[in-house]
Protein backbone atom coordinates (compact mmCIF):
# COMPACT_ATOMS: atom_id res chain seq x y z
CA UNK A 1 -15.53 -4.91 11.69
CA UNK A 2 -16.65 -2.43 13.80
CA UNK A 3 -13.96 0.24 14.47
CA UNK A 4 -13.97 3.81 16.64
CA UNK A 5 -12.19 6.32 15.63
CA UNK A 6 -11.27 9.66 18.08
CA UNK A 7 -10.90 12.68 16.63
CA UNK A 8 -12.70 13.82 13.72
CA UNK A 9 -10.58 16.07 12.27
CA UNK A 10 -9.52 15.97 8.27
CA UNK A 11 -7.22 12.78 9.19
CA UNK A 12 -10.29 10.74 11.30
CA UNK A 13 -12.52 11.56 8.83
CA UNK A 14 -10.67 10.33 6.03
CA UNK A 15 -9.83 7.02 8.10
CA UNK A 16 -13.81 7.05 8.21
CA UNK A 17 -14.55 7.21 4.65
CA UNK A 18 -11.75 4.97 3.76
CA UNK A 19 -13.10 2.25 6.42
CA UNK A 20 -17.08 3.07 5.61
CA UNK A 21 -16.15 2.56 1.52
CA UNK A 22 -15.01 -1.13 2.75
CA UNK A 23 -18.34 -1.78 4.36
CA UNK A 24 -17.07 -1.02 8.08
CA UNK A 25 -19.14 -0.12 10.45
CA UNK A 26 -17.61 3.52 12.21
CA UNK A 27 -18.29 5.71 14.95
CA UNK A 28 -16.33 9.12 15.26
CA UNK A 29 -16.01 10.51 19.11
CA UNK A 30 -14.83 13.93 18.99
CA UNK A 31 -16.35 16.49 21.74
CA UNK A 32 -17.14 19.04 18.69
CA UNK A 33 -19.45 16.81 17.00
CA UNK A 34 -21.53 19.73 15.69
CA UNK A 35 -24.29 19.36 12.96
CA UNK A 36 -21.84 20.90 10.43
CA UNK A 37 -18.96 17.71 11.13
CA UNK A 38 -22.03 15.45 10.93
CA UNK A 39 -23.21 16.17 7.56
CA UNK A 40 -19.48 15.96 6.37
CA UNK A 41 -19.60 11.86 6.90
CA UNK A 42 -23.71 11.33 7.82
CA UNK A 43 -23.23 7.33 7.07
CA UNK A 44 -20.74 7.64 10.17
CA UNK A 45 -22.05 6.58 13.75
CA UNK A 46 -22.03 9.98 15.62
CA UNK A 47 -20.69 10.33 19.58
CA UNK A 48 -20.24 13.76 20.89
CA UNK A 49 -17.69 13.68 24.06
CA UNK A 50 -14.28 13.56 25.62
CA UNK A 51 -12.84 10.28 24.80
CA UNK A 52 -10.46 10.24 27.82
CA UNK A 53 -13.58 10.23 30.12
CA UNK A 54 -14.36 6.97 30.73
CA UNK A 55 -18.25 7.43 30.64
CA UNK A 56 -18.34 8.46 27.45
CA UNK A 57 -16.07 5.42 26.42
CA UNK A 58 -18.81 3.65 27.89
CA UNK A 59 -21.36 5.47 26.10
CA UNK A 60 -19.94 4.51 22.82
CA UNK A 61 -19.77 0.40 23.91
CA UNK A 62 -15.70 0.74 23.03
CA UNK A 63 -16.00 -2.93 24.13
CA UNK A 64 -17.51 -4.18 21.22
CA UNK A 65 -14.68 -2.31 18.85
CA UNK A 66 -12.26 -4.56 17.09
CA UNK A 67 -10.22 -1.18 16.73
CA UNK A 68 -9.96 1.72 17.93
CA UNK A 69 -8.05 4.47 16.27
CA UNK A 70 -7.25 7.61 18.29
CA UNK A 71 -6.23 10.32 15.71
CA UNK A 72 -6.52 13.46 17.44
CA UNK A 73 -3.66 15.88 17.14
CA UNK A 74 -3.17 16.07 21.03
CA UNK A 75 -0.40 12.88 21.44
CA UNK A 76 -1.71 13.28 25.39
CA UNK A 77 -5.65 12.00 24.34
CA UNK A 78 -4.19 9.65 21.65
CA UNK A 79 -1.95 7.59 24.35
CA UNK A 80 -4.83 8.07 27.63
CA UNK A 81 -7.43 6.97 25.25
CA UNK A 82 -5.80 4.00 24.02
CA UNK A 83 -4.65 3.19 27.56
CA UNK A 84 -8.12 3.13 28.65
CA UNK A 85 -9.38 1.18 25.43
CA UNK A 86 -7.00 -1.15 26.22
CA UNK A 87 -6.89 -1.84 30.18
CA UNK A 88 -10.52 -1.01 31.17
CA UNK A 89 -12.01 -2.37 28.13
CA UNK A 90 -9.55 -4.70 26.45
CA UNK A 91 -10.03 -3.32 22.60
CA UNK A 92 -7.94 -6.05 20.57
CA UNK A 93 -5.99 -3.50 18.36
CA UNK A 94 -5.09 0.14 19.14
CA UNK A 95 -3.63 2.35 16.38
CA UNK A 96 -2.94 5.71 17.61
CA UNK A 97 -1.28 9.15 15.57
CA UNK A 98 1.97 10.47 16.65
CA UNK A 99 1.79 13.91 16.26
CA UNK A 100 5.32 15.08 17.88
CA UNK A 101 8.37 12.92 16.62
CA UNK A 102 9.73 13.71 20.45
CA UNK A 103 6.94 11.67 21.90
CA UNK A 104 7.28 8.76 19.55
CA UNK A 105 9.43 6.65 22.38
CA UNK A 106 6.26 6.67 24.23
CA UNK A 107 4.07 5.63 22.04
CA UNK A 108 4.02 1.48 23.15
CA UNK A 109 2.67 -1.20 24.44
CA UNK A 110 3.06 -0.31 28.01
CA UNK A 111 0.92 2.73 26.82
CA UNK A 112 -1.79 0.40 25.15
CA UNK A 113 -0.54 1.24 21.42
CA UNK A 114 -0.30 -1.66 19.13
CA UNK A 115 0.70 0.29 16.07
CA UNK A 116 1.81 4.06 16.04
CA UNK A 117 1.59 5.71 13.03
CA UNK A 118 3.76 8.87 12.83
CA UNK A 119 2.65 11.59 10.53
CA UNK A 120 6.34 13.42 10.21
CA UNK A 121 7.71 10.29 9.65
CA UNK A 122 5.37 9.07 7.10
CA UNK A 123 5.48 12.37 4.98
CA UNK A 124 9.04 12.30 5.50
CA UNK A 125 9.24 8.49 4.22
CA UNK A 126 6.92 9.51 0.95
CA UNK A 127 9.52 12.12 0.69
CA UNK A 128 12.68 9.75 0.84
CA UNK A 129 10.84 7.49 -1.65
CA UNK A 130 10.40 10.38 -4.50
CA UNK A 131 13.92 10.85 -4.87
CA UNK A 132 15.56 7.67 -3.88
CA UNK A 133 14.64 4.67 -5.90
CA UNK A 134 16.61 1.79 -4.20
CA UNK A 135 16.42 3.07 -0.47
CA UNK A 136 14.67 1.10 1.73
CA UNK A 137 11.96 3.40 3.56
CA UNK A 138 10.93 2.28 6.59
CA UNK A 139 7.18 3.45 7.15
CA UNK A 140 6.20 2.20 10.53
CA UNK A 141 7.25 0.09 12.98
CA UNK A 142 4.66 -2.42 15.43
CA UNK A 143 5.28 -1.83 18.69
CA UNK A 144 4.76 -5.75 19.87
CA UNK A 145 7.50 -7.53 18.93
CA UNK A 146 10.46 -6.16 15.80
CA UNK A 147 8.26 -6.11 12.93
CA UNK A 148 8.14 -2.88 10.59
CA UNK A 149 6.86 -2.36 7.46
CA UNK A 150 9.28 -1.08 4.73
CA UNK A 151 8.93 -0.02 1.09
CA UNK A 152 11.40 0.20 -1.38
CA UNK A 153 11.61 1.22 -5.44
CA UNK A 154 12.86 -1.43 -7.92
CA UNK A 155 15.93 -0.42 -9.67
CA UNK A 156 15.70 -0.80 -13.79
CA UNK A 157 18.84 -2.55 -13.51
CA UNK A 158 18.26 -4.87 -10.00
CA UNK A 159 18.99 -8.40 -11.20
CA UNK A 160 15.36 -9.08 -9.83
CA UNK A 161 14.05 -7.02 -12.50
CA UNK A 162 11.97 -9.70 -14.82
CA UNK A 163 11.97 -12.96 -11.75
CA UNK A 164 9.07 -14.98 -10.67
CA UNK A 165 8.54 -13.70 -6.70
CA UNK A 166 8.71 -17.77 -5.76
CA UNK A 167 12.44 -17.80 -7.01
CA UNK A 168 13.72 -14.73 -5.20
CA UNK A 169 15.05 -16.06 -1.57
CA UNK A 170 14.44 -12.60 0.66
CA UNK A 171 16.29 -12.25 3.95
CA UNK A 172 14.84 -14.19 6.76
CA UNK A 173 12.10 -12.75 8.69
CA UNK A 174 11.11 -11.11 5.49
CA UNK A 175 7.68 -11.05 3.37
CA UNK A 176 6.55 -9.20 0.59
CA UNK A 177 3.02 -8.33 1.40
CA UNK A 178 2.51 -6.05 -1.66
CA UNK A 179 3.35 -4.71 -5.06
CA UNK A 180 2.52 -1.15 -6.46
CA UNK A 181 2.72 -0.99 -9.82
CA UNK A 182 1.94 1.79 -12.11
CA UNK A 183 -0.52 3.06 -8.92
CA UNK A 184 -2.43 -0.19 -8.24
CA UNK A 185 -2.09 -2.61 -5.62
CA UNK A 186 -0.99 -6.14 -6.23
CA UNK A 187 -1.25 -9.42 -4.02
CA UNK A 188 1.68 -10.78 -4.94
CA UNK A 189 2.23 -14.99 -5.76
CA UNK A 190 5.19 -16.57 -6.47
CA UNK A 191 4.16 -16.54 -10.19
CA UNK A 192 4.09 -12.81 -10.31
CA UNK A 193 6.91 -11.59 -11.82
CA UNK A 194 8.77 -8.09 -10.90
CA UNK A 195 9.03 -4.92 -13.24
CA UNK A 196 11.63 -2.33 -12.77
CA UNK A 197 9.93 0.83 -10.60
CA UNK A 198 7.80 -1.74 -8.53
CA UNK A 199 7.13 -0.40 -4.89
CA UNK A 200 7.51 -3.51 -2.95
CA UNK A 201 6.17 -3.58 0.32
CA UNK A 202 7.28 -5.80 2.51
CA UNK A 203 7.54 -7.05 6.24
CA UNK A 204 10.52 -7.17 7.66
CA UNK A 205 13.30 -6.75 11.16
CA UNK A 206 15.53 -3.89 11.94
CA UNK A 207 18.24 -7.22 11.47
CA UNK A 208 16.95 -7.60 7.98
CA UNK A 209 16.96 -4.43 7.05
CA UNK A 210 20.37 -3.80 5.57
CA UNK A 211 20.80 -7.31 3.93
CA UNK A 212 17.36 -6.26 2.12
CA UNK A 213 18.40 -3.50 0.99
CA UNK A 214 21.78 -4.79 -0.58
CA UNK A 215 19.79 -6.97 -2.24
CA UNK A 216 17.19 -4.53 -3.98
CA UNK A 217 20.11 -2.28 -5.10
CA UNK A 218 21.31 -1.54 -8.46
CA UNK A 219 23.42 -4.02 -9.58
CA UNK A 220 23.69 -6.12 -6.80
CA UNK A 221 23.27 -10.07 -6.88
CA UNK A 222 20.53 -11.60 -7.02
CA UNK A 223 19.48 -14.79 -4.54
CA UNK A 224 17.98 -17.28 -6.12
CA UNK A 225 15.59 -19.74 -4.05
CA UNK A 226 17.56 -23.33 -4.15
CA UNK A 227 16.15 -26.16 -6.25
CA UNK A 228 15.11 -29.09 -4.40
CA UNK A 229 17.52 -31.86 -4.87
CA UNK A 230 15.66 -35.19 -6.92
């Protein structure tokens, strides 16, 4: 996947890494692109310009991105350049940083942004999720259509606590995409069981929300998935 990233601050270069460590191919546009940001991330592709100009856009082939991630901390150049990626050159997937909570509302797809990722709500969220095993955390929402992602801390004394995934019946419109357990990630199947502290990660609505949350409380009741009838 080849993926461009603007800005390349400490946050785009640590998308970088991330994405170069899983064999990605990356090129950082940031109009300081100086010999001492270079070395920092040398197995990086290199463009040294202002991403809202559309020649340099052009320069860097933004066409042929499958992403492009616009991570500056000026909200302005993060919603232009992901406007332009995705009108004049019709990138499939913009993700773009929200620096300003107050600009957050713009932050759409009538701006070009497919997912915004806000950093005062995501430290705010890790936060929430230190002292409040059994909250549901909402981490980000994807601006086409009422998806969000949402984590939330197994109680020690959930009725889920011990079940196979495949016989827990979630709220409609609701996946578990992922289990973190004792720090590592876990694909989850429906013959993985739960253990009490598990961050589940799951998709979800804003509807689904508080009927998933009930359900991952302490001491609540459990749903089990009906049997088929013989």
């Amino acid at each position: 996947m080849r993926v461009a990233i603007v800005g390349a601050g400490s946050v785009g270069r640590s998308i970088a890494q991330e994405l170069l460590q899983n064999d990605h191919t990356v090129l950082l546009i940031d109009k300081d692109a100086n010999e001492v940001r270079v070395a920092k991330l040398a197995e990086a592709n290199w463009l040294s310009g202002d991403a809202c100009e559309l020649s340099t856009l052009q320069e860097a082939e933004i066409q042929s991105c499958d992403v492009v991630v616009c991570a500056t901390g000026d909200d302005k150049v993060n919603l232009v350049v992901s406007l332009l990626a995705k009108t004049e050159f019709g990138v499939p997937r913009t993700v773009a940083r929200v620096n300003n909570p107050k600009n957050e509302w713009m932050f759409d797809e009538s701006w070009g942004v497919d997912v915004a990722v806000s950093t005062p709500r995501l430290m705010t969220a890790l936060v929430e999720e230190a002292v409040s095993v059994g909250d549901l955390v909402r981490i980000f929402d994807f601006q086409q259509g009422n998806a969000a992602m949402a984590e939330i801390t197994l109680p020690a004394d959930n009725p889920n606590v011990g079940r196979r995934v495949g016989d827990i019946t979630f709220p409609i419109d609701t996946l578990l995409v992922g289990i973190i357990r004792d720090g590592r990630p876990i694909g989850p199947t429906p013959d993985d069981s739960l253990e009490a502290h598990d961050e589940l990660l799951l998709l979800t609505t804003t509807e689904a929300e508080p009927e998933l949350e009930a359900m991952m409380r302490p001491g609540s009741k459990s749903r089990r998935r009906p049997t088929p009838s013989s």
